[in-house]
Protein backbone atom coordinates (compact mmCIF):
# COMPACT_ATOMS: atom_id res chain seq x y z
CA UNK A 1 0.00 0.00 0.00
CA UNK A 2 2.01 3.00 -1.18
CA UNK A 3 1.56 6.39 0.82
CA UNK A 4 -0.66 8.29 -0.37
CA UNK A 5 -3.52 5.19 0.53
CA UNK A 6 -2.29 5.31 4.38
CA UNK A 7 -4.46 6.87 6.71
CA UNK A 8 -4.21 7.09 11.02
CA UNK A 9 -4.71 4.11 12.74
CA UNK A 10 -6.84 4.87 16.07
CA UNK A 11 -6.90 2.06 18.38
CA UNK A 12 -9.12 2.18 21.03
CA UNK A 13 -8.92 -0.09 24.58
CA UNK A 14 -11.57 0.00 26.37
CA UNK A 15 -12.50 -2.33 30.40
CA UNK A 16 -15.23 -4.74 29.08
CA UNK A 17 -17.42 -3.92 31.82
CA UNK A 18 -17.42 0.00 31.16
CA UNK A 19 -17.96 -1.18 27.04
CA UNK A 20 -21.23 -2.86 28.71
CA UNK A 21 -22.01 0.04 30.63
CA UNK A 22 -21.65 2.30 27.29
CA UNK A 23 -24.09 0.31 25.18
CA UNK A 24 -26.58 -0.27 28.10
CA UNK A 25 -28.30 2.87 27.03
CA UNK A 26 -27.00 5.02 24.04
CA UNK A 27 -28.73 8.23 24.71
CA UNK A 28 -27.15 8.39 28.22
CA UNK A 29 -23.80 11.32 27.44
CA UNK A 30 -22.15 9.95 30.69
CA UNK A 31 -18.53 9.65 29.54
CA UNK A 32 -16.52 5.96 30.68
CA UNK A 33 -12.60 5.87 30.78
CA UNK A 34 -10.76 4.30 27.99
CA UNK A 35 -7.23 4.24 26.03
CA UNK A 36 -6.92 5.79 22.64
CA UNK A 37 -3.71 4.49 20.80
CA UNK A 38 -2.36 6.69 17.84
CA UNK A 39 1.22 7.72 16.96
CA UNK A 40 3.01 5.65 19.33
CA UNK A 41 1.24 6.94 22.32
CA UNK A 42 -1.44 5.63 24.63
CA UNK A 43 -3.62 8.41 26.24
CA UNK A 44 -5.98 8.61 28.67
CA UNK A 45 -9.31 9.32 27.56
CA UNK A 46 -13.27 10.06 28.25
CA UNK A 47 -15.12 8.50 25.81
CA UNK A 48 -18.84 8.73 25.01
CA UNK A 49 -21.34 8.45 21.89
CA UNK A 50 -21.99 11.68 20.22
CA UNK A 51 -24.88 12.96 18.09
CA UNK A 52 -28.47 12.33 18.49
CA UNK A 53 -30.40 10.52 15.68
CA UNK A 54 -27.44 8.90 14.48
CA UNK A 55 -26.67 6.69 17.54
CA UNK A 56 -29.01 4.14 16.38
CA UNK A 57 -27.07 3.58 13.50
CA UNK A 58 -25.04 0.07 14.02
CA UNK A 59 -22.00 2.04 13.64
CA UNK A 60 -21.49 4.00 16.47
CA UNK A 61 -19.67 7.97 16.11
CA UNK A 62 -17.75 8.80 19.01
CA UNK A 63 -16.56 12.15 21.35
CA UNK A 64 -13.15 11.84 22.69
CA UNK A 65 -12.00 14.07 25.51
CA UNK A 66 -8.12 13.76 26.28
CA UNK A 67 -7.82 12.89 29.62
CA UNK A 68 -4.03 12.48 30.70
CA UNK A 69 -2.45 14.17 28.69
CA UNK A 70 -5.59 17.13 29.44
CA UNK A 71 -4.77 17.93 25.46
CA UNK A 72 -3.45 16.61 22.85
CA UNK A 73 -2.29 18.09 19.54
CA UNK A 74 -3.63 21.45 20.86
CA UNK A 75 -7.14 19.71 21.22
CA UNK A 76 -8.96 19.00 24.41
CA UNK A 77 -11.89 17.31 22.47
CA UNK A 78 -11.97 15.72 19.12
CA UNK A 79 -14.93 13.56 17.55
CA UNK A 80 -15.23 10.44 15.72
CA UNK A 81 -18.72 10.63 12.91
CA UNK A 82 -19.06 7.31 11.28
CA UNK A 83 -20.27 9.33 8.37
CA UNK A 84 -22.67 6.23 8.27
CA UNK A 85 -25.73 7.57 5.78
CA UNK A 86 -23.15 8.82 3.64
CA UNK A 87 -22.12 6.10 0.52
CA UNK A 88 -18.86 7.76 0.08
CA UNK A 89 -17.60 8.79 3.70
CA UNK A 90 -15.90 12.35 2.14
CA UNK A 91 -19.02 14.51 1.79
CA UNK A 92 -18.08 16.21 5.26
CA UNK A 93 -14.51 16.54 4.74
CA UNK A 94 -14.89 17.89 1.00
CA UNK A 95 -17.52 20.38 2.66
CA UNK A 96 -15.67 21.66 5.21
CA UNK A 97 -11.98 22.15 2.81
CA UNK A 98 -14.69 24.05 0.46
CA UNK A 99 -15.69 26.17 3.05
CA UNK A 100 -12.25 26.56 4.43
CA UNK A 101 -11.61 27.83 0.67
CA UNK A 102 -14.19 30.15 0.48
CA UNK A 103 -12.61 31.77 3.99
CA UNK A 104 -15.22 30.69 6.43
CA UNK A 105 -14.20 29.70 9.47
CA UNK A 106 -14.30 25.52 9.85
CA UNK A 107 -12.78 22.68 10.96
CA UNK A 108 -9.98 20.78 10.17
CA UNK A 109 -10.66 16.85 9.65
CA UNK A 110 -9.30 13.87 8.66
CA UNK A 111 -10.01 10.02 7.59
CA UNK A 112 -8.59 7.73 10.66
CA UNK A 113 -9.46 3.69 10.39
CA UNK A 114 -10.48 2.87 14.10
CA UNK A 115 -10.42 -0.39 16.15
CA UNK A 116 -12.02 -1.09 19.42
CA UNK A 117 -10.07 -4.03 21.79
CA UNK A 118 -8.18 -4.81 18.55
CA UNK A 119 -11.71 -5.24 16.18
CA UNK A 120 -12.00 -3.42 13.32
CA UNK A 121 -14.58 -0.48 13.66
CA UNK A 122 -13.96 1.13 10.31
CA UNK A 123 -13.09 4.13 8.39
CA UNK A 124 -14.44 7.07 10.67
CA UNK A 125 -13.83 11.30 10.36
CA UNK A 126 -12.12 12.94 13.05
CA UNK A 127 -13.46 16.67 13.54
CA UNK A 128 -11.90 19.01 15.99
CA UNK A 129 -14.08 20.39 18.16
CA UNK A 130 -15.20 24.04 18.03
CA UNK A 131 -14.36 25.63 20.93
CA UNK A 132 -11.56 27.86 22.82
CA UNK A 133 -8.87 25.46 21.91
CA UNK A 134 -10.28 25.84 18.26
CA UNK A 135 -9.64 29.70 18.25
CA UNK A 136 -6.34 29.56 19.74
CA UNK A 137 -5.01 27.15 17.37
CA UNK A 138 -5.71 29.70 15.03
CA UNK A 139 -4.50 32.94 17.01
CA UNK A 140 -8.12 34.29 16.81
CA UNK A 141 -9.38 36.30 19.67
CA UNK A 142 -11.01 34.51 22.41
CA UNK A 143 -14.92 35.16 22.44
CA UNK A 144 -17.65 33.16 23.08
CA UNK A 145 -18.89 30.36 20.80
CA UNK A 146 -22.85 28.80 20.70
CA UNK A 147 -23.55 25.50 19.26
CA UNK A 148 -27.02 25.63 17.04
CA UNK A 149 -28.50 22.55 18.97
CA UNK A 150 -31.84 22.35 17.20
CA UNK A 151 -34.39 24.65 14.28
CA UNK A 152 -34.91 27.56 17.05
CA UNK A 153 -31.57 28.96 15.90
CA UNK A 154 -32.98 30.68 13.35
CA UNK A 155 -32.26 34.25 14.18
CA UNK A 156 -35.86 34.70 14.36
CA UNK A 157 -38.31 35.72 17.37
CA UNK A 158 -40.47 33.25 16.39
CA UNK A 159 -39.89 29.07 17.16
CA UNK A 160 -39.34 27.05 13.97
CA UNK A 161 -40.70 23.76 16.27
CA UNK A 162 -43.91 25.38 17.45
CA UNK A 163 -44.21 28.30 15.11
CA UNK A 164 -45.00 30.63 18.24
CA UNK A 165 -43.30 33.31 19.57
CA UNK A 166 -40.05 32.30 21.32
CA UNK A 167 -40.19 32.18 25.96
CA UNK A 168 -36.63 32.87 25.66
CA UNK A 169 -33.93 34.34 22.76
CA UNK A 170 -31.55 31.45 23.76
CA UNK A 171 -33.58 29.01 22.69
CA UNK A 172 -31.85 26.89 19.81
CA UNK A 173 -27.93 28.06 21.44
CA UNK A 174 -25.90 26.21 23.90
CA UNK A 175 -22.75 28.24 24.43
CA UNK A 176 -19.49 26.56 25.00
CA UNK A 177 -16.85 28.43 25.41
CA UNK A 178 -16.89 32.26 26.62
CA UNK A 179 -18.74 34.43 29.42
CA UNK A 180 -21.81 34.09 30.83
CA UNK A 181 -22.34 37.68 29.85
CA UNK A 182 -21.73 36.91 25.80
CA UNK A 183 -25.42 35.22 26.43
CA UNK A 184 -27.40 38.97 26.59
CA UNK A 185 -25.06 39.83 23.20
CA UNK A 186 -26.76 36.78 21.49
CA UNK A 187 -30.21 38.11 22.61
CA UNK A 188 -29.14 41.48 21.47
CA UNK A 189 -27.69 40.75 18.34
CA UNK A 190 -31.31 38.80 17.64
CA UNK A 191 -33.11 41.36 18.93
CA UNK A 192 -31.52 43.63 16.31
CA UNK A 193 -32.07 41.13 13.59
CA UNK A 194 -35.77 41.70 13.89
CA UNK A 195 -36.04 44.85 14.72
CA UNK A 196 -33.71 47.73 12.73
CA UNK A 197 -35.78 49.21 10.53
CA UNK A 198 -35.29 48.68 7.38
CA UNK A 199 -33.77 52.22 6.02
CA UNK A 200 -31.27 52.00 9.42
CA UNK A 201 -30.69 48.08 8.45
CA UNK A 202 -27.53 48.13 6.23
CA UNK A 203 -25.95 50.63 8.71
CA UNK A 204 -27.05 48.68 12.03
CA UNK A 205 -26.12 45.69 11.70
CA UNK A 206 -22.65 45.65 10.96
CA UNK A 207 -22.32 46.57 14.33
CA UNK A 208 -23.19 42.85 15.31
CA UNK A 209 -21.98 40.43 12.02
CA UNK A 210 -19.22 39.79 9.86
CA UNK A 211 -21.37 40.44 6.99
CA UNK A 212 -18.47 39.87 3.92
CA UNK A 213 -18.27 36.35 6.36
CA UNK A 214 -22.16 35.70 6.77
CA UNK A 215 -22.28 35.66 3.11
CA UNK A 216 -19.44 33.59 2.03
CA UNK A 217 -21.17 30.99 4.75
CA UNK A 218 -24.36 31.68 2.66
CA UNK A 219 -22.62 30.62 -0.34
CA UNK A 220 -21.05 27.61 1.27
CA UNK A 221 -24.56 26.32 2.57
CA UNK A 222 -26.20 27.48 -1.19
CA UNK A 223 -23.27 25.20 -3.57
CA UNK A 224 -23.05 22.17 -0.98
CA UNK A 225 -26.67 22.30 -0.59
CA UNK A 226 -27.22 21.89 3.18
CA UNK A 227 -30.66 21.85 4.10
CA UNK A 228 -30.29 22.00 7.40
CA UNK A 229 -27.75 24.29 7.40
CA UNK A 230 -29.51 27.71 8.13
CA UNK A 231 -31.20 27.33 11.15
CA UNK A 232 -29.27 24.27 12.53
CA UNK A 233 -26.01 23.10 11.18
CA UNK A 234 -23.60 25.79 12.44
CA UNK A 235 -22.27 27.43 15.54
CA UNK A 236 -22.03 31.38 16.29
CA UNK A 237 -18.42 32.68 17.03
CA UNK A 238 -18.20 36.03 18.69
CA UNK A 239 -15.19 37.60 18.50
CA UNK A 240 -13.96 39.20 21.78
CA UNK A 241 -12.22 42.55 19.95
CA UNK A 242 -14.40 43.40 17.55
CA UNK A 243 -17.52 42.44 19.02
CA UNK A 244 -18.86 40.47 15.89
CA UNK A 245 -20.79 37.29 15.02
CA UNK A 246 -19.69 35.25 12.62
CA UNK A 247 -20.56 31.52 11.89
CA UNK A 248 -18.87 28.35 11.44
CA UNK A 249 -20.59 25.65 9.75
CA UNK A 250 -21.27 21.71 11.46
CA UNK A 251 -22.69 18.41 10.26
CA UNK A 252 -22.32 18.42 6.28
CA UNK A 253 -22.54 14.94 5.50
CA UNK A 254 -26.00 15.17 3.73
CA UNK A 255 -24.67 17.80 0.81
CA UNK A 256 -23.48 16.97 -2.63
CA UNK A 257 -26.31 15.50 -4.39
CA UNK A 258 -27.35 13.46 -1.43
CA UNK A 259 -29.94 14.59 1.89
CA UNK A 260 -29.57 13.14 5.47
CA UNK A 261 -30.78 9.67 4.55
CA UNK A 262 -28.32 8.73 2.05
CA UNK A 263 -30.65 9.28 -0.90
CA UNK A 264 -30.46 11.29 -3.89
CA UNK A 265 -31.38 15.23 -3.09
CA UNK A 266 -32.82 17.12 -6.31
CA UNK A 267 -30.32 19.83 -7.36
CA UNK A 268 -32.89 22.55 -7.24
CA UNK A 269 -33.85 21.35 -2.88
CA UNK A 270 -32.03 24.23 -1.37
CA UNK A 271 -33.22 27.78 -2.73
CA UNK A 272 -30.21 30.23 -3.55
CA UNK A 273 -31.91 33.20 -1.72
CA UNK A 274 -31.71 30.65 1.67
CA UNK A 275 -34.54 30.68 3.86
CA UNK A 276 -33.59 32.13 7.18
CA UNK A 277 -34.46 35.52 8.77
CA UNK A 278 -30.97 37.04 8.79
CA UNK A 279 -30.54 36.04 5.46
CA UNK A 280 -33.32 37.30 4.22
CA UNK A 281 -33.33 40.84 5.85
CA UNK A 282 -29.18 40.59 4.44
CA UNK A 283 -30.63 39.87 0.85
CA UNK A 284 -33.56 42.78 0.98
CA UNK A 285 -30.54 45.25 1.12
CA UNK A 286 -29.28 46.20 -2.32
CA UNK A 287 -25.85 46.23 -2.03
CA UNK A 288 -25.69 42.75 0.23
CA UNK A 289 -27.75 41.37 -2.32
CA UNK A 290 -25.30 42.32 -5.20
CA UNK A 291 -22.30 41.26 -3.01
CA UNK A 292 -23.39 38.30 -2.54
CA UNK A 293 -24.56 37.62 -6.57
CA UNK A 294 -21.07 38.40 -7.07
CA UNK A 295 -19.39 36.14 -4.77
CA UNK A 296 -21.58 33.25 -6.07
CA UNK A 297 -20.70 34.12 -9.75
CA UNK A 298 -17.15 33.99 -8.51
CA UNK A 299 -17.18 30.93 -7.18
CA UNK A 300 -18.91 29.50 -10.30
CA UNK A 301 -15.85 30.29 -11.93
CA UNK A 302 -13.09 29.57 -9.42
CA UNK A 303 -14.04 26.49 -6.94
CA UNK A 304 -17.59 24.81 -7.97
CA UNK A 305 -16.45 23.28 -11.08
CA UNK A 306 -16.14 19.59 -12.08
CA UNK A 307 -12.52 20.56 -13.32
CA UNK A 308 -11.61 21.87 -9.30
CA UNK A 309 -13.57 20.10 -7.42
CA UNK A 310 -13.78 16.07 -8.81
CA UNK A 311 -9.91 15.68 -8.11
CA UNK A 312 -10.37 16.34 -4.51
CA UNK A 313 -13.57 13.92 -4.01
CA UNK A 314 -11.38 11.70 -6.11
CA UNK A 315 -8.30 12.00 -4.39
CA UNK A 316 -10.08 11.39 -1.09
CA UNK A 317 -12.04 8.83 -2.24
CA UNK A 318 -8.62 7.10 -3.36
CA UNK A 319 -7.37 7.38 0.12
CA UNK A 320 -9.62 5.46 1.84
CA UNK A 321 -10.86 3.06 -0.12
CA UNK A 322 -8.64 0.48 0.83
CA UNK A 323 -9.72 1.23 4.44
CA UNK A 324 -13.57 0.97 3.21
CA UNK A 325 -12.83 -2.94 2.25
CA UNK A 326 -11.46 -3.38 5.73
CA UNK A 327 -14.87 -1.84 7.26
CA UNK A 328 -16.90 -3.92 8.44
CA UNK A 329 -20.37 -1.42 8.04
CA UNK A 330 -19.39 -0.25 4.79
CA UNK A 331 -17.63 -3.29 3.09
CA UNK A 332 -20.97 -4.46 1.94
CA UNK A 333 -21.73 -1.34 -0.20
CA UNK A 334 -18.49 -1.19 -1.61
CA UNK A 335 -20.24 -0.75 -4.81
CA UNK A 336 -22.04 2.07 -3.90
CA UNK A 337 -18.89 3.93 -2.66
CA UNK A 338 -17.42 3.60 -6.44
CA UNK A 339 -19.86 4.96 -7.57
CA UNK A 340 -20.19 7.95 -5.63
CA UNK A 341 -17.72 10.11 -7.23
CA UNK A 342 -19.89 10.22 -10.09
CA UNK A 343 -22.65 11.35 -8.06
CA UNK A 344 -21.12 14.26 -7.00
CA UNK A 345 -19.94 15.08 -10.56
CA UNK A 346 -23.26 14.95 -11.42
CA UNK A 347 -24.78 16.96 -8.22
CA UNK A 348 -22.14 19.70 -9.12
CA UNK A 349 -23.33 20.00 -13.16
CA UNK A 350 -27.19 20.14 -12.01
CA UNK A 351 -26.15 22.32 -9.42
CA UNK A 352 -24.03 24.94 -11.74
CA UNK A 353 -26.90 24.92 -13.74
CA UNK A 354 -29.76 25.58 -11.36
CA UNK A 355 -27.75 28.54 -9.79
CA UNK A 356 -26.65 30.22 -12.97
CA UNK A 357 -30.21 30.05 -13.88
CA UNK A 358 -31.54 31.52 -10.88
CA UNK A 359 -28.71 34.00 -10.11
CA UNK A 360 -31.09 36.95 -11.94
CA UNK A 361 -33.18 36.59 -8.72
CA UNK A 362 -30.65 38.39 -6.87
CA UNK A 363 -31.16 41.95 -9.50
């Protein structure tokens, strides 16, 4: 196996009796103590499941929080996604290096093959976690950072679960990192969403976003075609010198041609004007609007092409593939993973087309 098909090998140890006490109820986020061998090195570790839906899935995604050492790499946290509705395993990775591209803030990730007490587990994606170790890594100021746990993060006042008005403006946030006090400037900056009128709009509110950054994540969610991803998929960085929001996207394994079952998503699903209040208030304003037509005619050009962006899938796919036959969930469907790259060749050329078509919206 020459180089470029070698990938980390995570080895996982864990007491048989806390494995028993892990699977006696999934939902349960109580962490058990466990080894994680990689590199050489045999840390300490918390280990739990991680997501919500997707821990019925046979195979299992993982969060990992260094123990002894307390970090490792820089990273207090990492997690493990099985990627386990998604044929090809890369649509999360080859979302997140596009969005990376595009300069939104996102995380880094890479293919590992994992093995628990020396059984193989499979081909998983390791994510950082986005959090204070996540800004320092990149010298960014420290701020506070809210996860988007469910639809009420939709920088509206009004519930997308109940459709009534929201009890509380925190409703759809969990913060993570940062002061309590960053919770009444996510309040505020909602507030303001839905209330500057609409000649003091443009002016307000780039008191409170990033708004060259809000739209490049618009883009990102428009050309991988993330449902979910305007009033979920995402977490809210605030950043502690300038005082502005900006967002970092989460969870984009059902994008490129396929939706968060594994099957085949229509080119045309995800609208290019979004559908989010933020968004839409953004869009109302002339010059916002025309920024962003630009920036999506831009990257048209430059980044959503077959010619840019089917040597990457394909290079990834390449990578793991020999991992894949070694994977116990996914060896079955091997012939669904070679297929994939054409899938997303094919979700990019019905894509290109849809936008370009509908890119006079934005006049």
């Amino acid at each position: 196996m020459d180089d470029a098909a070698k990938i980390p090998q995570y080895k996982l140890f864990i007491n048989p009796l806390d494995l028993k006490e892990l699977k006696r109820d999934i939902w349960i986020d109580d962490p058990i103590p466990a080894q994680l061998k990689l590199e050489g090195k045999r840390l300490e570790i918390d280990l739990s499941y991680r997501g919500s839906h997707i821990r019925d899935f046979l195979k299992k995604s993982y969060q990992i929080t260094f123990f002894k050492p307390n970090t490792f790499k820089g990273s207090k946290q990492i997690h493990l996604n099985a990627e386990f509705k998604d044929p090809s395993l890369i649509r999360n990775k080859l979302s997140f290096d596009f969005f990376s591209e595009l300069g939104v803030l996102s995380p880094r990730s890479q293919h590992v093959f994992l093995t628990l007490n020396g059984k193989a587990e499979g081909v998983y994606l390791e994510i950082e976690s986005v959090d204070q170790h996540f800004l320092k890594r990149r010298n960014l100021p420290s701020g506070s950072i809210f996860y988007a746990v469910d639809g009420d993060a939709n920088f509206s006042l009004m519930s997308d679960l109940d459709k009534e008005i929201k009890k509380s403006l925190e409703l759809g946030y969990k913060r993570k990192c940062g002061p309590a006090s960053d919770d009444y400037k996510l309040q505020e900056f909602i507030i303001k969403i839905n209330t500057i009128p609409i000649p003091e709009f443009e002016r307000e509110i780039q008191k409170y976003l990033d708004v060259d950054k809000y739209l490049r994540w618009i883009a990102g969610i428009i050309f991988t075609a993330n449902y979910d991803g305007f009033v979920h998929n995402y977490a809210l960085y605030r950043n502690g010198e300038t005082g502005l929001f900006e967002v970092i996207p989460w969870d984009y394994d059902a994008t490129w041609g396929r939706d968060v079952n594994g099957k085949i998503m229509k080119a045309n699903y995800v609208p290019i004007e979004g559908f989010n209040t933020l968004t839409a208030r953004l869009l109302y304003v002339d010059n916002f609007r025309r920024r962003y037509r630009n920036l999506l005619e831009d990257i048209i050009e430059q980044q959503f092409t077959k010619d840019y962006m089917v040597p990457k899938a394909e290079n990834l796919l390449q990578q793991i593939r020999p991992f894949v036959m070694q994977d116990p969930y996914k060896k079955p469907d091997i012939d669904q993973f070679d297929q994939e790259l054409e899938v997303i060749s094919e979700y990019i050329d019905e894509r290109r087309r849809y936008l370009q078509r509908k890119l006079a919206k934005l006049n």
